[in-house]
C-alpha atoms as a PDB file:
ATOM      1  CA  UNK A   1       3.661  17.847  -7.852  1.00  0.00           C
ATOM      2  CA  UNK A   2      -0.065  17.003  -7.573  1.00  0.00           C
ATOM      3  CA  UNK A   3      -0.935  13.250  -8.055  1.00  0.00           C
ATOM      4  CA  UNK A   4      -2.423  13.206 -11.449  1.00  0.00           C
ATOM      5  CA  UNK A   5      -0.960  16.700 -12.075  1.00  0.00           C
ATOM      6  CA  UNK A   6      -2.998  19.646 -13.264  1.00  0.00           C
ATOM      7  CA  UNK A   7      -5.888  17.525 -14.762  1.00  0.00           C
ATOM      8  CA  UNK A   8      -7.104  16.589 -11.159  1.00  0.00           C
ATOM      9  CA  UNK A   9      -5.744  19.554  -9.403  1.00  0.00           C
ATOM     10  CA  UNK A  10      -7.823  20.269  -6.286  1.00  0.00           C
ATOM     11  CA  UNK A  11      -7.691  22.423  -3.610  1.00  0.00           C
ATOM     12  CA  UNK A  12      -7.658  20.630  -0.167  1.00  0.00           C
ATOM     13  CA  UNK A  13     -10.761  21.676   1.277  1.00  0.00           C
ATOM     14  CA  UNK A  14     -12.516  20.729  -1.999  1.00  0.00           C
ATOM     15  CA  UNK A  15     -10.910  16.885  -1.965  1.00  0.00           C
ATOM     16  CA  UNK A  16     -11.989  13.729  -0.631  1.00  0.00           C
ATOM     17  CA  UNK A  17      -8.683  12.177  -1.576  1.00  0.00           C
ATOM     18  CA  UNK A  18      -5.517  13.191   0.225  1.00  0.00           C
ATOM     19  CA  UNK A  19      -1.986  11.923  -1.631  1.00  0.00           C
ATOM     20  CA  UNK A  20       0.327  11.391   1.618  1.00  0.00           C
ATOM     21  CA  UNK A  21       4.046  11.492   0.273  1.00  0.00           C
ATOM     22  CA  UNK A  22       6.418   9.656   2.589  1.00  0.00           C
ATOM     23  CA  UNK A  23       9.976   9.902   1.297  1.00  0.00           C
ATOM     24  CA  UNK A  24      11.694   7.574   3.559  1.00  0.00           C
ATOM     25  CA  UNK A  25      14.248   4.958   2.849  1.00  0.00           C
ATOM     26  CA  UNK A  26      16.548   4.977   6.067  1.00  0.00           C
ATOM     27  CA  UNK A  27      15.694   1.113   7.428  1.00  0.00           C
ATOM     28  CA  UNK A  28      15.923  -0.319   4.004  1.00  0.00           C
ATOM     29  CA  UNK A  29      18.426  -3.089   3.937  1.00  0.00           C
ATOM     30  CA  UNK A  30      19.484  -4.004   0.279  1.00  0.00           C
ATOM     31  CA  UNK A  31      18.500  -1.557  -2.626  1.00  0.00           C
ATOM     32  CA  UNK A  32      18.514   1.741  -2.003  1.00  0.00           C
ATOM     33  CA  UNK A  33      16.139   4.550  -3.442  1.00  0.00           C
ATOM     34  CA  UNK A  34      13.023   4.007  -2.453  1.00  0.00           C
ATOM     35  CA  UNK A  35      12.929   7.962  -1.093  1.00  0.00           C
ATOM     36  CA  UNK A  36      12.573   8.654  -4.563  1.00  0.00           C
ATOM     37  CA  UNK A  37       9.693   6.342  -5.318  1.00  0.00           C
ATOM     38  CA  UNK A  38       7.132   9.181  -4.279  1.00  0.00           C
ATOM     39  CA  UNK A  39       8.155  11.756  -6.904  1.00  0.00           C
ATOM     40  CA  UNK A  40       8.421   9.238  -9.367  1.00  0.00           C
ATOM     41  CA  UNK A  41       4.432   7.939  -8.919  1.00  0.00           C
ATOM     42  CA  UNK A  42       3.674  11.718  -9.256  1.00  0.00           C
ATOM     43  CA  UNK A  43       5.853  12.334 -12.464  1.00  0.00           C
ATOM     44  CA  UNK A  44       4.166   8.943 -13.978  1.00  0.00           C
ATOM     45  CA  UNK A  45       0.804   9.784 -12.682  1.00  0.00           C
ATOM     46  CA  UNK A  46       0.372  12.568 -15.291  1.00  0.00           C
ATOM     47  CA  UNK A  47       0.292  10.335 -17.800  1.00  0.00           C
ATOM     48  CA  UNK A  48      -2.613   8.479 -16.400  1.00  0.00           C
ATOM     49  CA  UNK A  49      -6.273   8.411 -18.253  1.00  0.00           C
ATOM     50  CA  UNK A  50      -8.928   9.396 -15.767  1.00  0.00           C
ATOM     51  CA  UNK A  51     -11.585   8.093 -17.215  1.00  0.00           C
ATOM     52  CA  UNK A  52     -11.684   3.843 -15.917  1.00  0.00           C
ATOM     53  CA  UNK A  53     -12.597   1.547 -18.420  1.00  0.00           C
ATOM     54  CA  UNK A  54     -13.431  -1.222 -16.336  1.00  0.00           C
ATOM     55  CA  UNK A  55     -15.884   1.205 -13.801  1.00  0.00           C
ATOM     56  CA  UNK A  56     -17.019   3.632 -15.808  1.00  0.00           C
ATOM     57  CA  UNK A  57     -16.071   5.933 -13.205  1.00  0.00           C
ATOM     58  CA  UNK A  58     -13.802   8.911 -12.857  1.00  0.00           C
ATOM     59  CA  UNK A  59     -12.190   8.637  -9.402  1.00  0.00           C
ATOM     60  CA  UNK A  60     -10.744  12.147  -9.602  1.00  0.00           C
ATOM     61  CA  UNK A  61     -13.904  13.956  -9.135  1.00  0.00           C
ATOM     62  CA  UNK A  62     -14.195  13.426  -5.566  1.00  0.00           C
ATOM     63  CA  UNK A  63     -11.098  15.440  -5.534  1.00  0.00           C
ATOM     64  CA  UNK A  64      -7.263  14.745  -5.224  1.00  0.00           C
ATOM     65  CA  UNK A  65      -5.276  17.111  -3.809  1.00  0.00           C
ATOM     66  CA  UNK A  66      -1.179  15.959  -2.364  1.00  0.00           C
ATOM     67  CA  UNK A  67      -0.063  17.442   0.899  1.00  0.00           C
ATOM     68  CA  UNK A  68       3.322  18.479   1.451  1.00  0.00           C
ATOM     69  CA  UNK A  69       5.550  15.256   2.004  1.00  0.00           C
ATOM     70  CA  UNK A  70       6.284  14.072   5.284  1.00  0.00           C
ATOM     71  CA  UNK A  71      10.617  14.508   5.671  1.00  0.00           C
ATOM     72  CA  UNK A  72      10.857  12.879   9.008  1.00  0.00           C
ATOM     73  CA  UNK A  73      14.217  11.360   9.643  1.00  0.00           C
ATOM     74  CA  UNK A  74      16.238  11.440  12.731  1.00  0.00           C
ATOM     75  CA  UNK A  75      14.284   7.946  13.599  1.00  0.00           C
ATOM     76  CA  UNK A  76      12.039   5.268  12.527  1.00  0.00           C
ATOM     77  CA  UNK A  77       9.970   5.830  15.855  1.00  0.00           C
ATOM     78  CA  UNK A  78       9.903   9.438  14.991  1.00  0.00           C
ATOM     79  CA  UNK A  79       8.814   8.932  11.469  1.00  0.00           C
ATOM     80  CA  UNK A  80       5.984   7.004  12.387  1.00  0.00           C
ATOM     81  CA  UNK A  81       4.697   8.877  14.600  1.00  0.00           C
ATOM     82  CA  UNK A  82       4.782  11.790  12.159  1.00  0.00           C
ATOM     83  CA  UNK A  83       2.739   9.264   9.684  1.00  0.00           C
ATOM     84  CA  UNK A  84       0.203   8.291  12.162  1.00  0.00           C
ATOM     85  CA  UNK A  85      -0.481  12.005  13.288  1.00  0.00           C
ATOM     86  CA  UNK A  86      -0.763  12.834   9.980  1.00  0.00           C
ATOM     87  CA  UNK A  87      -3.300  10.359   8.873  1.00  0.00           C
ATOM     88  CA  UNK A  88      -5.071  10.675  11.753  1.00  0.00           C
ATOM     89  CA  UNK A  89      -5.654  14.478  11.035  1.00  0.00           C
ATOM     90  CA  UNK A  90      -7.000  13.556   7.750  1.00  0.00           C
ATOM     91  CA  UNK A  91      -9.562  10.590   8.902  1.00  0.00           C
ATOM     92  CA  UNK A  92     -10.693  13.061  11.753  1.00  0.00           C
ATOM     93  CA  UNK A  93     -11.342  15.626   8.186  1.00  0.00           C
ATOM     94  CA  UNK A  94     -13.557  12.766   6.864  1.00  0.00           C
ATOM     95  CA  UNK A  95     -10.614  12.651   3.839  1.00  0.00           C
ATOM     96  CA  UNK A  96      -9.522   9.127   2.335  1.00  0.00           C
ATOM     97  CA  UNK A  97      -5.608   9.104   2.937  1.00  0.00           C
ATOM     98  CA  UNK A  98      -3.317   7.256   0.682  1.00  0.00           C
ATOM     99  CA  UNK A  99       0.001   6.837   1.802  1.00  0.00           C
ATOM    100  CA  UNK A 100       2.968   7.011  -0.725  1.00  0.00           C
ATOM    101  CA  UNK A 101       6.342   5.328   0.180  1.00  0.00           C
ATOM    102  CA  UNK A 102       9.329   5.294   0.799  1.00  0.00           C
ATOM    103  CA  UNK A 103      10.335   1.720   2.278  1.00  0.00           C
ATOM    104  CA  UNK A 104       7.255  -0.574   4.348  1.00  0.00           C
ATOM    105  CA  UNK A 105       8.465   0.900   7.773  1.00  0.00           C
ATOM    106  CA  UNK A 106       6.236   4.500   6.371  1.00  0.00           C
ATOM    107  CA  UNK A 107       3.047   1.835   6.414  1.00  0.00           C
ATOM    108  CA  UNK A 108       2.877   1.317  10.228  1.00  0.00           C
ATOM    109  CA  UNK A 109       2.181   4.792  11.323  1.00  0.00           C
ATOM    110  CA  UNK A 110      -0.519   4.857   8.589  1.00  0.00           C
ATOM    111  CA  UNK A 111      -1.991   1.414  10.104  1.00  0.00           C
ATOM    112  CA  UNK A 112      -1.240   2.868  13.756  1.00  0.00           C
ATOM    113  CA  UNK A 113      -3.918   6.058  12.597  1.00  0.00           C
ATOM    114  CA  UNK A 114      -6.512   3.302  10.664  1.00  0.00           C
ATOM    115  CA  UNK A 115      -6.447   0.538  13.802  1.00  0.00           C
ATOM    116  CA  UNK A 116      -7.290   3.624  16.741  1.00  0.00           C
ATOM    117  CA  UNK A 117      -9.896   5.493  14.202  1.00  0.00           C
ATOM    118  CA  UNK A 118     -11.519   2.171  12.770  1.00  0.00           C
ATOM    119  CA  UNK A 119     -13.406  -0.639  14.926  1.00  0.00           C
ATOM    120  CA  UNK A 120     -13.731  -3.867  13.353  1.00  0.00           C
ATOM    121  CA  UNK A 121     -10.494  -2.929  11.561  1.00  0.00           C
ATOM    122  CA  UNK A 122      -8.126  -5.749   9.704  1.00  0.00           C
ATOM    123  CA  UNK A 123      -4.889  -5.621   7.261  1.00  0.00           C
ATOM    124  CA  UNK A 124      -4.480  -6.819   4.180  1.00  0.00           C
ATOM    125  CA  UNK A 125      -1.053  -7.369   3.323  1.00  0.00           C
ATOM    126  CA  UNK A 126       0.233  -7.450  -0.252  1.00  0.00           C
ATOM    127  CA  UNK A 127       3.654  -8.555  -0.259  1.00  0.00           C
ATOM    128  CA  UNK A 128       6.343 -10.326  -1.716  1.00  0.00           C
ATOM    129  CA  UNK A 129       8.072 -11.041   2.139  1.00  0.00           C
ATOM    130  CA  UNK A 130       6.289 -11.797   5.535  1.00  0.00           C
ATOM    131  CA  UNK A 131       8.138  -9.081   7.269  1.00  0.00           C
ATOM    132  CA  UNK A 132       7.180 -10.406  10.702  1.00  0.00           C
ATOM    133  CA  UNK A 133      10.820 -10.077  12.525  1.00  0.00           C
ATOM    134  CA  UNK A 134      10.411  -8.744  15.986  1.00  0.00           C
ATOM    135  CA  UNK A 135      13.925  -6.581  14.687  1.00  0.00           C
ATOM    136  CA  UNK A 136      16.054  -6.779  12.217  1.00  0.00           C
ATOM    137  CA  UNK A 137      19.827  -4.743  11.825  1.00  0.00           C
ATOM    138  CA  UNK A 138      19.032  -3.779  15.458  1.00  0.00           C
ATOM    139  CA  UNK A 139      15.623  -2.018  14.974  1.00  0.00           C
ATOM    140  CA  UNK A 140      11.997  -3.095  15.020  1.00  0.00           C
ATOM    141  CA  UNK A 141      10.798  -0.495  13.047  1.00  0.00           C
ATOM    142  CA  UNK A 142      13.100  -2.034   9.973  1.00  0.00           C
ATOM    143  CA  UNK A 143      11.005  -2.459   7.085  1.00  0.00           C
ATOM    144  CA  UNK A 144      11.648  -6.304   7.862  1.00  0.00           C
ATOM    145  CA  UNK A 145       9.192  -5.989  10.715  1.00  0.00           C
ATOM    146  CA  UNK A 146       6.425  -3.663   9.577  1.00  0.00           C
ATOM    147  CA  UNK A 147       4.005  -6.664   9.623  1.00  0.00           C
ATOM    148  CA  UNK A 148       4.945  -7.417  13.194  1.00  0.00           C
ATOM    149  CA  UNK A 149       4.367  -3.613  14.483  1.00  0.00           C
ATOM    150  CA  UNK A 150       1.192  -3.666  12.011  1.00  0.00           C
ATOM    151  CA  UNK A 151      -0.285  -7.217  13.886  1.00  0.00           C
ATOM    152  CA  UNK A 152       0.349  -5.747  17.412  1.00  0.00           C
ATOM    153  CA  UNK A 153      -2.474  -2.939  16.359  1.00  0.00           C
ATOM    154  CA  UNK A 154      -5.306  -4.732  13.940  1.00  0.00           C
ATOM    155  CA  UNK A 155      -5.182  -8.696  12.528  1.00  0.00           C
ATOM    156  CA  UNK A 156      -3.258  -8.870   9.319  1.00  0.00           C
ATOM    157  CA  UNK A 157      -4.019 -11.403   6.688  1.00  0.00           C
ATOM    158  CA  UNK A 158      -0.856 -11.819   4.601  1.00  0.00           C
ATOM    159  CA  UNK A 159      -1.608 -12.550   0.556  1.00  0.00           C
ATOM    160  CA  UNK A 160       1.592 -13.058  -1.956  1.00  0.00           C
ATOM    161  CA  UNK A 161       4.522 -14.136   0.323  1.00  0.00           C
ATOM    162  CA  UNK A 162       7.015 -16.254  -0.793  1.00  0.00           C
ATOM    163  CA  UNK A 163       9.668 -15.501   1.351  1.00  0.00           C
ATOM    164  CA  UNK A 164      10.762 -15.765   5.045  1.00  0.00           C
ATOM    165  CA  UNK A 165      13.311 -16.422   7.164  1.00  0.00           C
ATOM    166  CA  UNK A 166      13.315 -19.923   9.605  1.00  0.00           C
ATOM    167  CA  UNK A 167      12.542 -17.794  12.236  1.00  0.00           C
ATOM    168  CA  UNK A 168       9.694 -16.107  11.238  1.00  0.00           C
ATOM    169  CA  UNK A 169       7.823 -19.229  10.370  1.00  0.00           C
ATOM    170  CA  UNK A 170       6.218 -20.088  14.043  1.00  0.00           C
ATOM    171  CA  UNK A 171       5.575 -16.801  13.589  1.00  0.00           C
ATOM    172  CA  UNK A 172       3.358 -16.614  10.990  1.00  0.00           C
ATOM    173  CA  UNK A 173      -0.563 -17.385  11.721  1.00  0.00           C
ATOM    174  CA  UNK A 174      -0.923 -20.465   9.135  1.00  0.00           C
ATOM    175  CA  UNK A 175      -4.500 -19.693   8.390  1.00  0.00           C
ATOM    176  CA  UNK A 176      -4.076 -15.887   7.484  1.00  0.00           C
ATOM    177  CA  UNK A 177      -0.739 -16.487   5.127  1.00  0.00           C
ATOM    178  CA  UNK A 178      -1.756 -17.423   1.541  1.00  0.00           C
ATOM    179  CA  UNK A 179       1.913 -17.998  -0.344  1.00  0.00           C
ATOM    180  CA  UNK A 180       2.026 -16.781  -3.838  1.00  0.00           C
ATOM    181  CA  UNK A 181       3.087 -20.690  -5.251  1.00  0.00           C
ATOM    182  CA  UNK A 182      -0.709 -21.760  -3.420  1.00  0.00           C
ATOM    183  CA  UNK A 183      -2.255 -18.493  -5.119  1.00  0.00           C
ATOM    184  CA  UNK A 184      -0.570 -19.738  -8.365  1.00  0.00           C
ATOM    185  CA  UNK A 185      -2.260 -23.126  -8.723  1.00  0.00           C
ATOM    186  CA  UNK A 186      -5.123 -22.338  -6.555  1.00  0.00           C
ATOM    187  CA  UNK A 187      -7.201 -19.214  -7.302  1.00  0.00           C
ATOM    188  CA  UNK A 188     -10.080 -20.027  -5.008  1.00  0.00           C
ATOM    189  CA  UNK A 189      -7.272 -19.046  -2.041  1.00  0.00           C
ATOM    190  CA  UNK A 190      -7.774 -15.517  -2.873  1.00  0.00           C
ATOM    191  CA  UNK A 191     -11.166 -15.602  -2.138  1.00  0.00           C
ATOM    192  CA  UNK A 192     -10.301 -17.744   1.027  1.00  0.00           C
ATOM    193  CA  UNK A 193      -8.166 -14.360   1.958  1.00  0.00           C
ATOM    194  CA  UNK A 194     -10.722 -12.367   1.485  1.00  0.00           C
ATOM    195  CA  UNK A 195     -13.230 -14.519   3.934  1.00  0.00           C
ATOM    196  CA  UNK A 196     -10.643 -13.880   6.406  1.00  0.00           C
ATOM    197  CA  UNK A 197     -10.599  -9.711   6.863  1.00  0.00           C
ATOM    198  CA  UNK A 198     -13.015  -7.692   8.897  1.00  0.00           C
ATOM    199  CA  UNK A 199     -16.084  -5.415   7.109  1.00  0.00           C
ATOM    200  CA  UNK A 200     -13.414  -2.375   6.997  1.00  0.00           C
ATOM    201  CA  UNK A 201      -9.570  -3.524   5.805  1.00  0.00           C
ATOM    202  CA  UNK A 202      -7.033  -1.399   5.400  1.00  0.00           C
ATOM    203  CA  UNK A 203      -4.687  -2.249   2.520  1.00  0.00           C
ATOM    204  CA  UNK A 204      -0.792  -2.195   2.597  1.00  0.00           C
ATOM    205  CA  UNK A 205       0.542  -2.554  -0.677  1.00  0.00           C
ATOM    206  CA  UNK A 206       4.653  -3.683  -0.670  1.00  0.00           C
ATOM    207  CA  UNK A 207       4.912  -3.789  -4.570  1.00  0.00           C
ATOM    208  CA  UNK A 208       7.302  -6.473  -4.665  1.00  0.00           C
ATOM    209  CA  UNK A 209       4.568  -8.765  -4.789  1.00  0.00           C
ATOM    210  CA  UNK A 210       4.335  -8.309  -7.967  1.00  0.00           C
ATOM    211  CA  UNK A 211       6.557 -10.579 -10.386  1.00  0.00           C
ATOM    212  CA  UNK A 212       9.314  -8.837 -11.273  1.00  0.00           C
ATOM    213  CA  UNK A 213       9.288  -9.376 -14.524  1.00  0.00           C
ATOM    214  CA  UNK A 214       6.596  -6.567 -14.327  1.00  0.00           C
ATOM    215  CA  UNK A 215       7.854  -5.006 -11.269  1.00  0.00           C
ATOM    216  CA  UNK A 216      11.837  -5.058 -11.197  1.00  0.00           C
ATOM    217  CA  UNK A 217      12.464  -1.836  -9.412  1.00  0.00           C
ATOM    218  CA  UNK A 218      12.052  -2.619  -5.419  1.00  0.00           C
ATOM    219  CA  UNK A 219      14.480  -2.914  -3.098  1.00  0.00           C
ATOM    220  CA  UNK A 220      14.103  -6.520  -2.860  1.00  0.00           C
ATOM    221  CA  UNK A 221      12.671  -7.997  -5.972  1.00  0.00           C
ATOM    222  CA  UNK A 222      11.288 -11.900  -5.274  1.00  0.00           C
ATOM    223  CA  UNK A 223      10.311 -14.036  -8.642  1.00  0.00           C
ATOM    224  CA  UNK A 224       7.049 -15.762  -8.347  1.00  0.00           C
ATOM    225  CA  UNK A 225       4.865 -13.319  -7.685  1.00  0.00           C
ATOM    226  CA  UNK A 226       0.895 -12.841  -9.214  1.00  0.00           C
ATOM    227  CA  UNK A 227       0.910  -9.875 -12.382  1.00  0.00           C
ATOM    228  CA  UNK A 228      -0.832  -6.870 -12.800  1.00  0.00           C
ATOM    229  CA  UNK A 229      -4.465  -8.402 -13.536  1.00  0.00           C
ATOM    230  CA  UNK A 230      -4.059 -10.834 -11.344  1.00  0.00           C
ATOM    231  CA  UNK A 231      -3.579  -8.608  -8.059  1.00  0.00           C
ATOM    232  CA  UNK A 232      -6.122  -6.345  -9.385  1.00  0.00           C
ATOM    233  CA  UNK A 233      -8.815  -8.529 -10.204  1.00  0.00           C
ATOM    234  CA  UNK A 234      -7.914  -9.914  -6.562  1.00  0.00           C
ATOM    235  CA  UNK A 235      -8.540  -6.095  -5.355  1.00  0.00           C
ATOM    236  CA  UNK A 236     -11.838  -5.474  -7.425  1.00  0.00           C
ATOM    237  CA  UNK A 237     -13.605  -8.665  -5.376  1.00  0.00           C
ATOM    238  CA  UNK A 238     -12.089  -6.758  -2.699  1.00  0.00           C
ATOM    239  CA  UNK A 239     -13.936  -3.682  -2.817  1.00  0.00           C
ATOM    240  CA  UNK A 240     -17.074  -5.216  -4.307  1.00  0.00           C
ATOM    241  CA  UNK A 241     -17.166  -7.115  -0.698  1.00  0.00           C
ATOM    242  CA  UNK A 242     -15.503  -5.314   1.688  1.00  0.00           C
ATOM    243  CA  UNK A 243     -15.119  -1.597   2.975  1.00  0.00           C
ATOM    244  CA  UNK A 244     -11.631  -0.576   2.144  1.00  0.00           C
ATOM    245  CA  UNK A 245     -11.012   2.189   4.182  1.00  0.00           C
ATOM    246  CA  UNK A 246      -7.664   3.130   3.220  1.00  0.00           C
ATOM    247  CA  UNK A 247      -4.266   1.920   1.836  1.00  0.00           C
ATOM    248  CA  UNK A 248      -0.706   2.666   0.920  1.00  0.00           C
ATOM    249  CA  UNK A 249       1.705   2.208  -1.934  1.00  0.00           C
ATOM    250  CA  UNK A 250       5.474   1.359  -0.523  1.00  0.00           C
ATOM    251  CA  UNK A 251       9.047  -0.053  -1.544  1.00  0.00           C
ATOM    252  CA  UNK A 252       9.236   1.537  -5.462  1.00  0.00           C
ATOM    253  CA  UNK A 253      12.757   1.917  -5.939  1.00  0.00           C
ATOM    254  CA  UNK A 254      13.250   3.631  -9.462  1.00  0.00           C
ATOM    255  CA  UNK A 255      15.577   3.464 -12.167  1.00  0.00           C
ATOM    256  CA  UNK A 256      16.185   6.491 -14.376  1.00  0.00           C
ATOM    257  CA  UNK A 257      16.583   3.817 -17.380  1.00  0.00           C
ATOM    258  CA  UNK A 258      12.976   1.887 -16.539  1.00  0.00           C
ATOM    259  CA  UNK A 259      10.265   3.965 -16.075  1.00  0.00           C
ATOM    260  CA  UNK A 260       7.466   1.474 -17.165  1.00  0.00           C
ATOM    261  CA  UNK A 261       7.398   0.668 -12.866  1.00  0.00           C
ATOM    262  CA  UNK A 262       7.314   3.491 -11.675  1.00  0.00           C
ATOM    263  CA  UNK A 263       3.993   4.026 -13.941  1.00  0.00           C
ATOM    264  CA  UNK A 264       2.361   0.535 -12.717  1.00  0.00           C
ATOM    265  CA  UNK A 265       2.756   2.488  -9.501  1.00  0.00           C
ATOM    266  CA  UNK A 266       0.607   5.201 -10.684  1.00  0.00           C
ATOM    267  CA  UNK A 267      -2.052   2.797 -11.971  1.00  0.00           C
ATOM    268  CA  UNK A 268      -2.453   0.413  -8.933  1.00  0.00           C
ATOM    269  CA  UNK A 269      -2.707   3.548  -7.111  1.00  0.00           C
ATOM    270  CA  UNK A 270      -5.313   4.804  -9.825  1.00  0.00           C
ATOM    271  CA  UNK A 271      -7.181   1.941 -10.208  1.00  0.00           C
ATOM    272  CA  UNK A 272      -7.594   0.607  -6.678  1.00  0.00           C
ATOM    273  CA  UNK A 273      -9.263   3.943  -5.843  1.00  0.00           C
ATOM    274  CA  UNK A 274     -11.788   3.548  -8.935  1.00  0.00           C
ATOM    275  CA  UNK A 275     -12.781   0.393  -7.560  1.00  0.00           C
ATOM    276  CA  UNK A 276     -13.239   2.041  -4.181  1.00  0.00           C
ATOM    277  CA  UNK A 277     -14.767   5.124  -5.044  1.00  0.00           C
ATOM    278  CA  UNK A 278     -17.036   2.822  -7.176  1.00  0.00           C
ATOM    279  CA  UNK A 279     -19.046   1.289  -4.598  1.00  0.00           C
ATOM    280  CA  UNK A 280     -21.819   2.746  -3.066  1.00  0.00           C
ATOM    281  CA  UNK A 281     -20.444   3.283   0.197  1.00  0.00           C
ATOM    282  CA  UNK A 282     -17.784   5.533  -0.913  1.00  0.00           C
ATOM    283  CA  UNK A 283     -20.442   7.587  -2.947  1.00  0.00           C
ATOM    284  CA  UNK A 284     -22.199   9.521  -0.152  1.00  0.00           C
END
């Protein structure tokens, strides 16, 4: 299924926006079933409007066409190298990739792709959990230590967390970590995040850092975190000051009896690119 269905069915060659699905779930650690969360953002997705109220802009007319999804499994290293080819094949195209999980391991091959194509590249991180383990359950390609893997290829500022474990605090770089209970009672911190990224970021989006009250199916749910305006507003400022050169949506985990999440999904995806797409930079 095409993102957005038949309403913003293109054909490859005519779209600027390329819908990477990345079914992967084998290094998650607690909930199972975020394989699944990439059919369920397309099956929401049709029920998206594609005109944006708050641009004015209709994002699907530079084109959105899915590829085929990527069904590596016989290893994390193999799987993201199969990402990062991927995406690379698509910036070399001049096409915008946006990467669809599956669990936050999917994200470093897509950051692998951004870091060698981009100069002057840096990470955002959106995200409920540091994920800065040098391994975790034997691997360090778990989803645990995506940030880690990420770090080692661009700088990574880290926006949302509000949880770690002992040993990943030394780890963490205390002036590019803004925790979700500082974000809460101190909104100039998002702008203090923003200060900190290079002219081109690339954006990795773990959706448990959103509240879960809003966001209950992850595979690791954390209370605490910002809601829907919140983060976007956050990711409007974003785009209005920085070049955002790409991002990915990971770690939906959805339940046949909730589909309300798996639709958020849809619109973060959705919206984020209206912002982009927006700008005058993304318009040539």
């Amino acid at each position: 299924m095409n993102f957005g269905g038949d309403e913003v069915l293109y054909d490859y060659s005519g779209s600027g926006i390329i819908i990477v699905p990345v079914p992967y779930d084998e290094t998650s650690t607690w909930i199972k079933g975020a394989d699944k969360g990439p059919d369920a953002v397309m099956e929401a997705s049709v029920n998206l409007e594609f005109y944006d109220i708050e641009t004015g802009t209709e994002a699907h007319l530079h084109g959105i066409h899915t590829i085929a999804p990527i069904t590596e499994k016989e290893s994390p290293e193999k799987l993201i190298e199969a990402v990062m080819n991927q995406v690379t094949i698509l910036l070399e195209q001049g096409k915008f990739p946006v990467v669809v999980g599956g669990n936050h391991t999917v994200s470093i091959g897509s950051a692998m792709a951004f870091a060698r194509y981009f100069t002057d590249l840096s990470i955002l991180q959106l995200d409920a959990h540091s994920d800065l383990r040098h391994e975790y359950e034997g691997s360090p390609f778990n989803h645990a230590c995506a940030m880690a893997r990420m770090r080692e290829h661009a700088p990574i500022v880290q926006v949302g967390i509000r949880s770690m474990s002992k040993e990943e605090v030394p780890l963490a770089d205390p002036e590019r970590i803004f925790p979700a209970h500082i974000l809460y009672t101190d909104k100039s911190a998002y702008k203090k995040a923003a200060d900190m990224l290079s002219e081109n970021v690339y954006v990795t989006i773990d959706l448990d850092v959103l509240d879960p009250s809003l966001m209950p199916s992850t595979g690791t749910p954390e209370p605490g975190g910002p809601d829907y305006r919140e983060l976007m507003n956050f990711l409007k400022e974003l785009a209005c000051r920085k070049n955002i050169v790409g991002f990915d949506v990971v770690e939906l985990c959805p339940s046949p009896d909730n589909k309300a999440p798996d639709f958020v999904a849809a619109r973060i995806i959705y919206q984020l690119l209206s912002y982009i797409f927006s700008q005058p930079r993304r318009n040539s």
